[in-house]
Protein backbone atom coordinates (compact mmCIF):
# COMPACT_ATOMS: atom_id res chain seq x y z
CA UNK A 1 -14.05 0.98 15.45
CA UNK A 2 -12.98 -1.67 13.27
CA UNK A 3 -12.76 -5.65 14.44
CA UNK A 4 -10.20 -7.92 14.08
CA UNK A 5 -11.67 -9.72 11.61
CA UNK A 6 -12.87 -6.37 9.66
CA UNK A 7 -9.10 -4.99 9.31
CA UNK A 8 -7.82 -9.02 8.06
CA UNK A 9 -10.55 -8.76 5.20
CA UNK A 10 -9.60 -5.64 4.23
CA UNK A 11 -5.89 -6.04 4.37
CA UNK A 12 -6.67 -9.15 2.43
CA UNK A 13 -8.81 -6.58 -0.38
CA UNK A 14 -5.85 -4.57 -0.12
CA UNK A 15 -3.32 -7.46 -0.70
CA UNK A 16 -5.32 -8.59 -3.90
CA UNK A 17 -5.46 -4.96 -5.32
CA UNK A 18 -1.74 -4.66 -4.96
CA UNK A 19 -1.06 -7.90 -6.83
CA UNK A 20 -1.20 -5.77 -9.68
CA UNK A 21 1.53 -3.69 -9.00
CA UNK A 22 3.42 -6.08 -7.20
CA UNK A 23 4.96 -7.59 -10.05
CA UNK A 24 6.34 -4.39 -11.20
CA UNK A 25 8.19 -4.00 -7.79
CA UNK A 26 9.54 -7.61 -7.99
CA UNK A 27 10.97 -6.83 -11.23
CA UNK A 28 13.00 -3.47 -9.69
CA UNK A 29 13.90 -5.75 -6.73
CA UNK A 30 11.23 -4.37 -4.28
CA UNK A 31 8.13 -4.69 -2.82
CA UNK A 32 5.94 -3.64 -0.54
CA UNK A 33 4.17 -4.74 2.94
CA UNK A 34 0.48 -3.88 4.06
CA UNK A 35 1.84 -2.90 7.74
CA UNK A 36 -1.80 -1.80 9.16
CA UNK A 37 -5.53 -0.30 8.34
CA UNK A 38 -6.74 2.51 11.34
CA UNK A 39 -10.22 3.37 11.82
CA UNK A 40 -9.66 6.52 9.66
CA UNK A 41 -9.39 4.09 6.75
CA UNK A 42 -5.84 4.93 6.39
CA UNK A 43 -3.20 2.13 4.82
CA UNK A 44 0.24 2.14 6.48
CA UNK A 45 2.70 0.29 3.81
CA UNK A 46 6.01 -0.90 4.22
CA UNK A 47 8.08 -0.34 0.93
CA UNK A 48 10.73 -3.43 0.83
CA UNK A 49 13.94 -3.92 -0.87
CA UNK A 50 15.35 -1.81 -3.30
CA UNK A 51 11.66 0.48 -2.95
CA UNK A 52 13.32 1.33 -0.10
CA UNK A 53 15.61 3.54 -1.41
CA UNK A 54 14.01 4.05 -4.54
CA UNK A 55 14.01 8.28 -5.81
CA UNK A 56 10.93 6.80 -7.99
CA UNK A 57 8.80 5.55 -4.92
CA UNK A 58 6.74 8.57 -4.32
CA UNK A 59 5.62 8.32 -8.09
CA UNK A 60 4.63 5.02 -7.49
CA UNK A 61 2.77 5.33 -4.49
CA UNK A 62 0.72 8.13 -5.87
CA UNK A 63 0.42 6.36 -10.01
CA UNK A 64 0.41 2.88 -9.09
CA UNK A 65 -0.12 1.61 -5.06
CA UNK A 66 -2.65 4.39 -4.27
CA UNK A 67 -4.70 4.00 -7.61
CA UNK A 68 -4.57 0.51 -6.90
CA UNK A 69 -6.12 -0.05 -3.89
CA UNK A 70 -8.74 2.96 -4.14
CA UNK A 71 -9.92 2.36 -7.48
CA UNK A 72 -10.74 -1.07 -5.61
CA UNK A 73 -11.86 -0.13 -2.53
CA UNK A 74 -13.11 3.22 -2.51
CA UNK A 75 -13.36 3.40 1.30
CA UNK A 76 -9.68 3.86 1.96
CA UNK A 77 -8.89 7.69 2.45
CA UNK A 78 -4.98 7.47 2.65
CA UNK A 79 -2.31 5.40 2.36
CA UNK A 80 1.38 6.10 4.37
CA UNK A 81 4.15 5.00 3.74
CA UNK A 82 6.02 4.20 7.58
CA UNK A 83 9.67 4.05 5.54
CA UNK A 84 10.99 5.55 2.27
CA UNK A 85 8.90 8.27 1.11
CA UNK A 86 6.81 10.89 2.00
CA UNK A 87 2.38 9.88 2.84
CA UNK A 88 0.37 10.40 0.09
């Protein structure tokens, strides 16, 4: 089981592998929140703004936010989004 601490480091590993991306969503008018890290070493995301409602978001969460963070952190299994589109 994961500690407090553990999860805030790694949302802050996951934070500086979306910076990235992030700019890309800014530009569209989105963006996207780290909502939570379980045990299983799965991301739950929050997309924001117009990633919302975007048609394009599942390509983005599979080509950019999911390469992102496990090309960085190889440890992370999944990531969900809790809004918008379908888990990857």
């Amino acid at each position: 089981m994961m500690t407090a601490q553990d999860k805030s480091i790694l949302i802050e590993q996951i934070n500086a592998a979306l910076s990235d991306v992030r700019p890309h969503l800014l530009t569209d008018g989105g963006d996207i929140e780290v909502v939570d890290v379980t045990d299983d070493m799965t991301v739950k995301v929050k997309w924001l703004g117009n990633c919302e409602n975007c048609n394009m978001s599942l390509i983005t969460m599979r080509a950019g936010i999911e390469h992102a963070i496990k090309s960085r952190i190889p440890s992370i299994h999944h990531i969900e989004a809790v809004n918008g589109v379908e888990t990857v």
